[in-house]
Protein backbone atom coordinates (compact mmCIF):
# COMPACT_ATOMS: atom_id res chain seq x y z
CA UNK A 1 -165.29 -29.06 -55.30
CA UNK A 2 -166.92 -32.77 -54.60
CA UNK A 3 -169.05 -30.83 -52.38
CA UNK A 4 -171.52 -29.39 -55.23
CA UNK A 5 -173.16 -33.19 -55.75
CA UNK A 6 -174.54 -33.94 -52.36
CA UNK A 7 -175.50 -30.45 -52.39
CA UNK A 8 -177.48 -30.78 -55.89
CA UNK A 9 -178.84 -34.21 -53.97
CA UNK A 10 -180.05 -32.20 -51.42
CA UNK A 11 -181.82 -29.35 -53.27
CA UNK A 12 -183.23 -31.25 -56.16
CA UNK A 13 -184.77 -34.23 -53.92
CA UNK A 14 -186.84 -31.26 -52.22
CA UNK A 15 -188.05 -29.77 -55.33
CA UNK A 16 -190.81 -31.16 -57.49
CA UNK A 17 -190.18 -34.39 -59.73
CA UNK A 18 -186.92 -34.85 -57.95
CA UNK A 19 -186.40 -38.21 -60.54
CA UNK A 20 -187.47 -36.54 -63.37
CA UNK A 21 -185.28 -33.86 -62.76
CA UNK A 22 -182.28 -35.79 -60.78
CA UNK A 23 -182.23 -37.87 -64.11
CA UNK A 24 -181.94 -35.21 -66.66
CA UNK A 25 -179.18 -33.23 -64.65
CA UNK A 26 -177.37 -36.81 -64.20
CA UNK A 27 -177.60 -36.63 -67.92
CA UNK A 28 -176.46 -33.26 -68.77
CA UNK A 29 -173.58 -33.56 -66.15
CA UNK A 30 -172.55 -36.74 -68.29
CA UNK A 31 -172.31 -34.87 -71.10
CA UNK A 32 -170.48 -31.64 -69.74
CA UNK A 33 -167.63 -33.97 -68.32
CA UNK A 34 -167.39 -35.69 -71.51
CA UNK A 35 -166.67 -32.17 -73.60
CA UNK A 36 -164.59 -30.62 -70.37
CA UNK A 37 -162.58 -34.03 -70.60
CA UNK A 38 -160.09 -33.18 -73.40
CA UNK A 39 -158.80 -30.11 -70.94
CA UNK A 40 -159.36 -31.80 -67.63
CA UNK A 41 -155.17 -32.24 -67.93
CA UNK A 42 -154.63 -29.13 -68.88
CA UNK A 43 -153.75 -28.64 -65.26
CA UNK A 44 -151.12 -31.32 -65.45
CA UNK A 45 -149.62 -29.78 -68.86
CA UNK A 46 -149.66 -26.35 -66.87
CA UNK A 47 -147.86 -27.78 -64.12
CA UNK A 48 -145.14 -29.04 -66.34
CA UNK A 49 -145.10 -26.65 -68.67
CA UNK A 50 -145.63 -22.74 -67.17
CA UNK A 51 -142.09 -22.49 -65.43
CA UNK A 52 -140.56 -21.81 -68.98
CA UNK A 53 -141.97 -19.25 -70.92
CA UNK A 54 -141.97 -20.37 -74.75
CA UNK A 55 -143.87 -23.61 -73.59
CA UNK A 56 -146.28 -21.51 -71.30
CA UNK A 57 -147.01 -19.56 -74.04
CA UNK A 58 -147.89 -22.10 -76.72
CA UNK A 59 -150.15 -24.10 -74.37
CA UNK A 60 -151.99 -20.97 -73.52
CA UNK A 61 -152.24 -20.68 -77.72
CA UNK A 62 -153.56 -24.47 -77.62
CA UNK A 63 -155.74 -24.05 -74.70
CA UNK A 64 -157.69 -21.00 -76.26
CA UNK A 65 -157.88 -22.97 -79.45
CA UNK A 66 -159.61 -26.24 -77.67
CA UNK A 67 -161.52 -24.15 -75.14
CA UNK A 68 -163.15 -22.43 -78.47
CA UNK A 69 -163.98 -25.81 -80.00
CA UNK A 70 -165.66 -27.40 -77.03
CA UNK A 71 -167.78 -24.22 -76.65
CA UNK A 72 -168.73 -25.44 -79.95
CA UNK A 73 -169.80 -28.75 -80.12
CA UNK A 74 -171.77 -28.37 -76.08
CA UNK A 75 -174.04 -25.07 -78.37
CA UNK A 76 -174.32 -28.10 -81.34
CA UNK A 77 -176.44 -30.48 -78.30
CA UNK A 78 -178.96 -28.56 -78.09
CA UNK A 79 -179.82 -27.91 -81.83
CA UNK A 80 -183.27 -29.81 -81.67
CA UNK A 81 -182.53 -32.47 -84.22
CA UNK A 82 -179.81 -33.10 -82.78
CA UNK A 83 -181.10 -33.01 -78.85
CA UNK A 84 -183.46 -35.40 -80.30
CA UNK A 85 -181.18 -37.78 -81.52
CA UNK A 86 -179.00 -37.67 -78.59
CA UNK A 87 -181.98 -38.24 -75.86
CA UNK A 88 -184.25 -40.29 -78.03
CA UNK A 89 -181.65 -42.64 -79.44
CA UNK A 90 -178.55 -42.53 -77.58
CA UNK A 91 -179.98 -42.16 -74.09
CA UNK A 92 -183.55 -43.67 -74.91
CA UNK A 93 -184.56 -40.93 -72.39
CA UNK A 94 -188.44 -41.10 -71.81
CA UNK A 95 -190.46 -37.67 -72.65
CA UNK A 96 -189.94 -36.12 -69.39
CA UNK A 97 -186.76 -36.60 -68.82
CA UNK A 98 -185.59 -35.66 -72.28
CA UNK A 99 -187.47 -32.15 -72.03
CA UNK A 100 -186.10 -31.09 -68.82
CA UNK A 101 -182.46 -31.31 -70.14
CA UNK A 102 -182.66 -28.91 -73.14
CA UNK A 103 -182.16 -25.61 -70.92
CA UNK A 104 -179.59 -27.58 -68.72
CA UNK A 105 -177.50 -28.01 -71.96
CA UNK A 106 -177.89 -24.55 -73.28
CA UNK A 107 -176.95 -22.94 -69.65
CA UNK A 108 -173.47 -24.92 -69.68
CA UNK A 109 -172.33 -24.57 -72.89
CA UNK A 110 -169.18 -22.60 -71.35
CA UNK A 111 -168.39 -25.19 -69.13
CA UNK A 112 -165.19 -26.71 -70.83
CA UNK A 113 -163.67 -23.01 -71.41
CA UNK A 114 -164.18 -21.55 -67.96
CA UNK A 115 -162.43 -25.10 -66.85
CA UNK A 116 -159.97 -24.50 -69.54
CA UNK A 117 -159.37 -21.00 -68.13
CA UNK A 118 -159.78 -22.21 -64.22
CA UNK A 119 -157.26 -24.98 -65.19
CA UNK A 120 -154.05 -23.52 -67.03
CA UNK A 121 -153.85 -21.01 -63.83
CA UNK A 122 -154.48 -23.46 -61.40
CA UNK A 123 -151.48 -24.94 -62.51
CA UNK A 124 -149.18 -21.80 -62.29
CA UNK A 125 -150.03 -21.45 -59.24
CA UNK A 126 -148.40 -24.82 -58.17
CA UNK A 127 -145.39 -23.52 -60.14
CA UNK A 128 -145.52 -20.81 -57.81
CA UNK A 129 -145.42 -22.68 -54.67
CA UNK A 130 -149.24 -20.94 -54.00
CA UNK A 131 -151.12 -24.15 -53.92
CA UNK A 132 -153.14 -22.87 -51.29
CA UNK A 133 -155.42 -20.15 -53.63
CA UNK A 134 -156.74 -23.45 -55.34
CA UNK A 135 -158.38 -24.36 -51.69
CA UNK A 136 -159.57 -21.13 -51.21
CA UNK A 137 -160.74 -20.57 -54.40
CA UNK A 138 -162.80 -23.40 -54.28
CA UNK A 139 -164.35 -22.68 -50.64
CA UNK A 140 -165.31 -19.78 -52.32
CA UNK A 141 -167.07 -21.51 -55.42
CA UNK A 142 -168.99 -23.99 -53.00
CA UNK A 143 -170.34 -20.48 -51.09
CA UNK A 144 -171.37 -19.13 -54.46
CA UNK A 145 -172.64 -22.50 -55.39
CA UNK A 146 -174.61 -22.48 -52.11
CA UNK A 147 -176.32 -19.50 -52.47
CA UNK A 148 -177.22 -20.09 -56.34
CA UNK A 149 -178.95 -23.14 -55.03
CA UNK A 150 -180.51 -21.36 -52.00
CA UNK A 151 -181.87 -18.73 -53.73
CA UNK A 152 -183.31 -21.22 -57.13
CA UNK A 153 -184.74 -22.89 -54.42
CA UNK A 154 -186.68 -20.54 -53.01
CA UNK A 155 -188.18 -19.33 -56.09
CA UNK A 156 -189.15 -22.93 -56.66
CA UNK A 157 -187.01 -23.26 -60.29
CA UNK A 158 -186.93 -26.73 -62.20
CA UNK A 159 -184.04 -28.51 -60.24
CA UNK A 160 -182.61 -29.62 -63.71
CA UNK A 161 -181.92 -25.92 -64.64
CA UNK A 162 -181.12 -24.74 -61.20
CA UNK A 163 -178.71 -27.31 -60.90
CA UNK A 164 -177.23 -26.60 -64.51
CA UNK A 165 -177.03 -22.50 -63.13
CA UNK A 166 -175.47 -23.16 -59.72
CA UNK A 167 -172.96 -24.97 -60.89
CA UNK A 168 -171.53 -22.26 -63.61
CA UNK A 169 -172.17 -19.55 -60.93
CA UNK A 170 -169.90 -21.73 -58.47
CA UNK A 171 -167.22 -22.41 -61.17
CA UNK A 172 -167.04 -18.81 -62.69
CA UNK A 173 -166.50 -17.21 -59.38
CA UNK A 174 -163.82 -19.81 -58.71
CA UNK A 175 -162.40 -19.33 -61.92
CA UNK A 176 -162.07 -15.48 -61.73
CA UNK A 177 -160.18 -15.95 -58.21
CA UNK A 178 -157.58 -18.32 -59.12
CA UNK A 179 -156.81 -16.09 -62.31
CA UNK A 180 -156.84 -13.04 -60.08
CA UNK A 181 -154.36 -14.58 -57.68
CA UNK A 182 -152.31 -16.14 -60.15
CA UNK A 183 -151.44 -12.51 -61.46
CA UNK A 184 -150.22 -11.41 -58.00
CA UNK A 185 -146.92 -12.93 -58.52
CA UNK A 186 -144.29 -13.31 -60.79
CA UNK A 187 -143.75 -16.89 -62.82
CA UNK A 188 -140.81 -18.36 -62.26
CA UNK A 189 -138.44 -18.73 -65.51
CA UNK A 190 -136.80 -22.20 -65.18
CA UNK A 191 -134.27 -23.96 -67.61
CA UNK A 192 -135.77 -26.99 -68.42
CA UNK A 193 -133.90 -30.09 -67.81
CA UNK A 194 -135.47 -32.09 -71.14
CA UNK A 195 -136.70 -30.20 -74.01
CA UNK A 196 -140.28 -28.98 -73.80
CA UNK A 197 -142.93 -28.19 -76.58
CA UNK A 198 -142.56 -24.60 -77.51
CA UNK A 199 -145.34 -24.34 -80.72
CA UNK A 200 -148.62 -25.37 -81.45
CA UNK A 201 -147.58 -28.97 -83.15
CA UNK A 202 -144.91 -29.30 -80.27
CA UNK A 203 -147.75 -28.65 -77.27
CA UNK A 204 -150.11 -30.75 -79.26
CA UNK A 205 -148.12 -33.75 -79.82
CA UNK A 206 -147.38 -33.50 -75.79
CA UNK A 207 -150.96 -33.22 -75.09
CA UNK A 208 -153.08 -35.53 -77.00
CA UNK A 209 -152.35 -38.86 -75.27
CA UNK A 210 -153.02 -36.82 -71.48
CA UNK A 211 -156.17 -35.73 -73.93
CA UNK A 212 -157.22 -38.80 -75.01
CA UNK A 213 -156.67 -40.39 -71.17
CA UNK A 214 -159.35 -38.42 -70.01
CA UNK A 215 -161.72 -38.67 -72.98
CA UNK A 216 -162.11 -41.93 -72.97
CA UNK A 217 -162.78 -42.27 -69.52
CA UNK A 218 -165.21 -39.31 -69.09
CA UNK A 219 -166.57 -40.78 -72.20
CA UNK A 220 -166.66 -44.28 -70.59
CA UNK A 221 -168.83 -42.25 -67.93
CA UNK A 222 -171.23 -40.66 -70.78
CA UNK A 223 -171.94 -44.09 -72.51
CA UNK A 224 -172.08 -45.48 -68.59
CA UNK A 225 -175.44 -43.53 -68.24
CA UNK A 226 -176.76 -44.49 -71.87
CA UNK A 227 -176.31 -48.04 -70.20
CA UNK A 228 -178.14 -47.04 -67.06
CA UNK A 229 -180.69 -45.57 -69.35
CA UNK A 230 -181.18 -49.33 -70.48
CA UNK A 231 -181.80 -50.65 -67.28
CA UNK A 232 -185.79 -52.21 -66.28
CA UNK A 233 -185.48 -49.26 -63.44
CA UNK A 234 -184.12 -46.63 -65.66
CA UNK A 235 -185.70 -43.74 -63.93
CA UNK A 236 -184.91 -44.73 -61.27
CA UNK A 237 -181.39 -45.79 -61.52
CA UNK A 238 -180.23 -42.77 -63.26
CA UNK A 239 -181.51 -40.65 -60.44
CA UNK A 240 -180.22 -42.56 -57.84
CA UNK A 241 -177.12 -42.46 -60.17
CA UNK A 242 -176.99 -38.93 -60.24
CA UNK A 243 -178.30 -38.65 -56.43
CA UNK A 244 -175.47 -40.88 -54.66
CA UNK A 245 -172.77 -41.20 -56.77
CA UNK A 246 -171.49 -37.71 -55.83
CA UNK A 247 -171.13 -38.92 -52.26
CA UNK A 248 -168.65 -41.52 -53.66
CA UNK A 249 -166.94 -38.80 -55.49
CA UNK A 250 -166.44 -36.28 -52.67
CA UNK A 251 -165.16 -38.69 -50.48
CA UNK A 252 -162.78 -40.33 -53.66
CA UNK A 253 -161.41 -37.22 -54.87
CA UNK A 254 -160.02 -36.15 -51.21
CA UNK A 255 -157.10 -38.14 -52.97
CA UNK A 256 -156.94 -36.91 -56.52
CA UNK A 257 -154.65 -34.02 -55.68
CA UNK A 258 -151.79 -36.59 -54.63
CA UNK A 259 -150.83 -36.64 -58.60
CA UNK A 260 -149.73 -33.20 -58.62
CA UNK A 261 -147.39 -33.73 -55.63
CA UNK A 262 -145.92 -36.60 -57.68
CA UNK A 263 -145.93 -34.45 -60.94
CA UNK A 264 -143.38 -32.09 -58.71
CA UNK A 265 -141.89 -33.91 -55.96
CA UNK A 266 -141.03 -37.31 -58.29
CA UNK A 267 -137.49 -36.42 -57.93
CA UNK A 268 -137.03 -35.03 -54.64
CA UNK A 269 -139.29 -37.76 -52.71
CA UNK A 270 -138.33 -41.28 -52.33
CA UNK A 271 -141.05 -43.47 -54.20
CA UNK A 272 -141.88 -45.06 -51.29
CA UNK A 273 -142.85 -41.88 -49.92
CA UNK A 274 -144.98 -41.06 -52.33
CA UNK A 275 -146.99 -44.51 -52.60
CA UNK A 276 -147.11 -44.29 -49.42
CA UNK A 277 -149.38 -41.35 -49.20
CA UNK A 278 -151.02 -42.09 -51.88
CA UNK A 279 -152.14 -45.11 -49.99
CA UNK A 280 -152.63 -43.51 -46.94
CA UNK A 281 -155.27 -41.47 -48.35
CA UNK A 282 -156.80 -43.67 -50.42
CA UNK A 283 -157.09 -45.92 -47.35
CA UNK A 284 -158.58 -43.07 -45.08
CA UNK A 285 -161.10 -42.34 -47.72
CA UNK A 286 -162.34 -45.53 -48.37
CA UNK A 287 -162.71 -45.43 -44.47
CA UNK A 288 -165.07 -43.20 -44.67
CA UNK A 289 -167.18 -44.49 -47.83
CA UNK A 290 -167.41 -47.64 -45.05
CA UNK A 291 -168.98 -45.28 -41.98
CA UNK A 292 -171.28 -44.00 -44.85
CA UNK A 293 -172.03 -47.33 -46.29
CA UNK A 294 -172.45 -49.42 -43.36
CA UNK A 295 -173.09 -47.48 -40.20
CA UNK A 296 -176.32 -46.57 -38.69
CA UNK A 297 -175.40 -42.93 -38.30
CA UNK A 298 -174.34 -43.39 -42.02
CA UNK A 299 -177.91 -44.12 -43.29
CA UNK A 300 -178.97 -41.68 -40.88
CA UNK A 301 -177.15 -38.98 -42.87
CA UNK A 302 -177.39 -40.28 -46.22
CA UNK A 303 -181.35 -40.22 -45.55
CA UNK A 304 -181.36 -36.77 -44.61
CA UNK A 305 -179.33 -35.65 -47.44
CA UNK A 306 -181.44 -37.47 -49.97
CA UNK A 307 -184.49 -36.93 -48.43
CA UNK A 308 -187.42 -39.12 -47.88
CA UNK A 309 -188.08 -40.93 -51.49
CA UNK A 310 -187.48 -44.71 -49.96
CA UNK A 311 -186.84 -46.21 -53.32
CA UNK A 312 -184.44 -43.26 -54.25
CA UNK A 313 -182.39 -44.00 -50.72
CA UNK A 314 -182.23 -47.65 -51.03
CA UNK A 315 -180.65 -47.52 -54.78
CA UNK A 316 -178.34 -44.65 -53.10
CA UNK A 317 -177.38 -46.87 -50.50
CA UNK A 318 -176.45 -49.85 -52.60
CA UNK A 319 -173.99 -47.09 -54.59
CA UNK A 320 -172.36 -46.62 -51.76
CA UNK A 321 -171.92 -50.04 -50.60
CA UNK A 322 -170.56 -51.11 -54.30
CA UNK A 323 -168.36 -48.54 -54.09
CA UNK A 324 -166.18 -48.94 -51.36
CA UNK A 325 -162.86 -49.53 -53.02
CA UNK A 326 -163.13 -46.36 -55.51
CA UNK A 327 -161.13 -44.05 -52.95
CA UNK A 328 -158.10 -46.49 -53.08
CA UNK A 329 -158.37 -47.12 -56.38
CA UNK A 330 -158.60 -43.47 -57.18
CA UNK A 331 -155.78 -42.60 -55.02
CA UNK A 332 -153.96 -45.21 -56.73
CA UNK A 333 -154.42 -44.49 -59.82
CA UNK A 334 -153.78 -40.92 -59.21
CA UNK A 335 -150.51 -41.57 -57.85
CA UNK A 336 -149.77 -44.09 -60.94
CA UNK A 337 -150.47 -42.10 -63.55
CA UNK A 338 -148.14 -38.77 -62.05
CA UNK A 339 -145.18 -41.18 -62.27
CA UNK A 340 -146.07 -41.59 -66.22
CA UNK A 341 -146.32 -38.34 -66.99
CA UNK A 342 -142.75 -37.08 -65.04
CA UNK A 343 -141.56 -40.43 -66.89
CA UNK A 344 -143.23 -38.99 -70.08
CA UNK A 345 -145.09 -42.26 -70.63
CA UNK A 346 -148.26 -40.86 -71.58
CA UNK A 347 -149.13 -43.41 -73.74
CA UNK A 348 -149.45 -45.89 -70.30
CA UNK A 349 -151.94 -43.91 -69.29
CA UNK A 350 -153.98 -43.67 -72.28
CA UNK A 351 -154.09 -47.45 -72.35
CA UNK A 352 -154.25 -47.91 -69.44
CA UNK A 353 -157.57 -46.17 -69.01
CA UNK A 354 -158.81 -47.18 -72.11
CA UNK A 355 -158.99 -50.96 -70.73
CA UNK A 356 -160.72 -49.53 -67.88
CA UNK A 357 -163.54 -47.70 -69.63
CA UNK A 358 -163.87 -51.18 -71.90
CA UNK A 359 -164.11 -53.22 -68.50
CA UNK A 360 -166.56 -50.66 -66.96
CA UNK A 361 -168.82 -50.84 -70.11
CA UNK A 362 -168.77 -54.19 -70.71
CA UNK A 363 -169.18 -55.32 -66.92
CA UNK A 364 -171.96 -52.60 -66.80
CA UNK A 365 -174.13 -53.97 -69.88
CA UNK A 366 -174.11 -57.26 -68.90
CA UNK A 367 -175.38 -56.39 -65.58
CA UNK A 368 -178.23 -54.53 -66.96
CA UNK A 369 -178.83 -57.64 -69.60
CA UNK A 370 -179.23 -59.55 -66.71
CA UNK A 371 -181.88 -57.27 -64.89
CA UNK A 372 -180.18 -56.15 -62.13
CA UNK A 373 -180.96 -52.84 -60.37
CA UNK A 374 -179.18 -50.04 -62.63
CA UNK A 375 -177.76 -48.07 -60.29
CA UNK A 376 -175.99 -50.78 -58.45
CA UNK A 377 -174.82 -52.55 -61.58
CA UNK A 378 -173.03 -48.82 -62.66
CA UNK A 379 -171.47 -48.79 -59.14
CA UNK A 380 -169.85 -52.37 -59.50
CA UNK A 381 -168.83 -51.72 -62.68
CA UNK A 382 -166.79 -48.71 -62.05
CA UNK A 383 -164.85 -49.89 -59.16
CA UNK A 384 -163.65 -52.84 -61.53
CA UNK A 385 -163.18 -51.02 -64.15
CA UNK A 386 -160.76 -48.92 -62.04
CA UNK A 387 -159.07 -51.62 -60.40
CA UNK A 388 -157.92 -52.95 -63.91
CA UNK A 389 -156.63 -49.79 -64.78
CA UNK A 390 -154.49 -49.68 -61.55
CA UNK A 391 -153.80 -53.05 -61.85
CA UNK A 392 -152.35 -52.17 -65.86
CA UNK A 393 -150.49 -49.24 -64.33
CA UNK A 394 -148.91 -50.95 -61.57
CA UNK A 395 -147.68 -53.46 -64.33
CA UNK A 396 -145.41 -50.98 -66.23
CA UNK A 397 -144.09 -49.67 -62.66
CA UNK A 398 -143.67 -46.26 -64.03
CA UNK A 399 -141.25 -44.99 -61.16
CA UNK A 400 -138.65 -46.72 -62.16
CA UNK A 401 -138.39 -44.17 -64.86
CA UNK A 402 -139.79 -41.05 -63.48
């Protein structure tokens, strides 16, 4: 699913403005993962939750609920008093960029409930043993994504709104598929060992620290680019923000799925099994953030991706190189946090990544106080940010109770 930011990269560097526009979707993109962040764990509440039926039923309740409310406040952004609060004084965007994300907004307002939807079935079919549909499900959303982009590109759209339109073709088609599949098969109906939520109070009171987790980080991530916003380069850096940092995520979140195998395997694994692969693919990741980062054939390909803006390519490259510890640490963190949540130590992981987000901001404005190059200071900050987190985690050990 990484794929879809080097692929925006590609597209919207070969369109006109490409900063202008690179800026405003890094912008709007900031915003739709902070609303889609309250359900991003829906998957793992699915996962634990669908194999009995009273619990699966009041999180699909909750879900609808939330999904509804997000919907919501994303329509509220683009009411023009309060766009103009948000990119005038929040984001200090100048003119340009401000402008080109008010259709962005409006063309993603049903991003958090087509995740919500995509989610909740995503994680019954992991309860099903049919893991697989969620890879081919998402091949299929990069295709449709693909050709959204192809065919915006050849009628020359504003890369802002193209980008904003390719990515809800990509993730309705993949949404559709994995509910489609889901209903091919039967849910199994499991005893639970330890009682699970079955009402609204019951799924909420489960849910909000997972909630919470991911809010403040994805809202760590929105204030991240108010910071950038800040910087002497802002244009800049925010494009080269919203350019390069999706290599570092593709490559990153080749780990990510290593927390639902924990989530289900916690007590049929030995722990050491588990870290173990969580490290081994953390390590082979950052592996190849290095080759990117520091090969010739590296810059070679992150050039051609980019395309030929050299300012653009060196603030991209210095992403990269910052980054190079954000696979393990993602992996790592990953792994952490699945041990919580089979341990039912939720609240770890809230605080956990609440110290992280504080690190990341605070690291992050003092770079750009200092004058450093935006893009580079956001890089740095993140990977420190994340490597308190893990380093809070790894303090609780959480498998000793999972």
């Amino acid at each position: 699913m990484a794929v879809a930011d080097p692929l925006l990269a590609i597209t919207l560097t070969r369109l006109p403005s490409p900063e202008v526009q690179l800026a405003a979707l890094g912008v709007v993109k900031a915003l739709a993962n902070f609303l889609e962040s309250p359900i991003i764990m829906v998957l793992h509440a699915s996962t634990a939750l669908s194999g009995w039926g009273p619990s699966r039923r009041a999180l699909s309740r909750f879900v609808v609920l939330l999904a509804c409310s997000l919907t919501v406040l994303f329509l509220l952004l683009s009411w023009p008093s309060i766009h103009r609060w948000l990119t005038d004084r929040v984001y200090s965007l100048v003119p340009a960029v401000a402008a080109a994300t008010r259709v962005p907004l409006l063309l993603m307002c049903l991003w958090p409930a087509v995740i919500a939807w995509r989610r909740i079935h995503q994680g019954r079919l992991i309860i099903q043993g049919r893991g697989k549909f969620m890879g081919l499900a998402s091949l299929f959303r990069v295709a449709a994504f693909a050709a959204a982009l192809a065919v915006g590109y050849h009628f020359q759209l504003a890369g802002a709104s193209l980008g904003a339109l390719a990515l809800m073709v990509g993730l309705l088609v993949e949404a559709g598929l994995v509910f489609y599949w889901t209903h091919q098969a039967a849910l199994p109906e499991t005893e639970p060992s330890q009682a699970l939520p079955t009402d609204l109070p019951g799924v909420s009171a489960y849910y909000a620290p997972l909630a919470l987790t991911m809010l403040f980080m994805w809202g760590g991530r929105a204030a991240l680019i108010a910071v950038l916003a800040r910087a002497q380069d802002s244009e800049l850096a925010l494009a080269a923000w919203s350019a390069s940092w999706g290599f570092v995520i593709l490559i990153a979140n080749l780990s990510r799925m290593v927390q639902q195998l924990v989530i289900k395997y916690s007590r049929q694994v030995p722990v050491s099994r588990l870290l173990g692969l969580g490290l081994a693919a953390g390590g082979l990741c950052s592996l190849l953030l290095t080759l990117l980062g520091h090969t010739a054939w590296g810059h070679s390909l992150l050039a051609l991706l980019i395309g030929g803006d050299p300012h653009l390519l060196a603030a991209a490259q210095a992403v990269v190189a910052y980054s190079l510890a954000v696979p393990m640490l993602v992996a790592a963190q990953n792994v952490l946090q699945g041990f919580c949540i089979v341990a039912g130590r939720n609240a770890w992981v809230n605080g956990a990544g609440l110290v992280g987000v504080v690190v990341t901001l605070a690291l992050a404005g003092w770079g750009v106080d200092q004058g450093w190059p935006g893009a580079s200071v956001g890089a740095g900050a993140v990977a420190l940010g994340l490597a308190a987190e893990v380093s809070l985690l790894s303090s609780f050990r959480p498998w000793r109770f999972a």
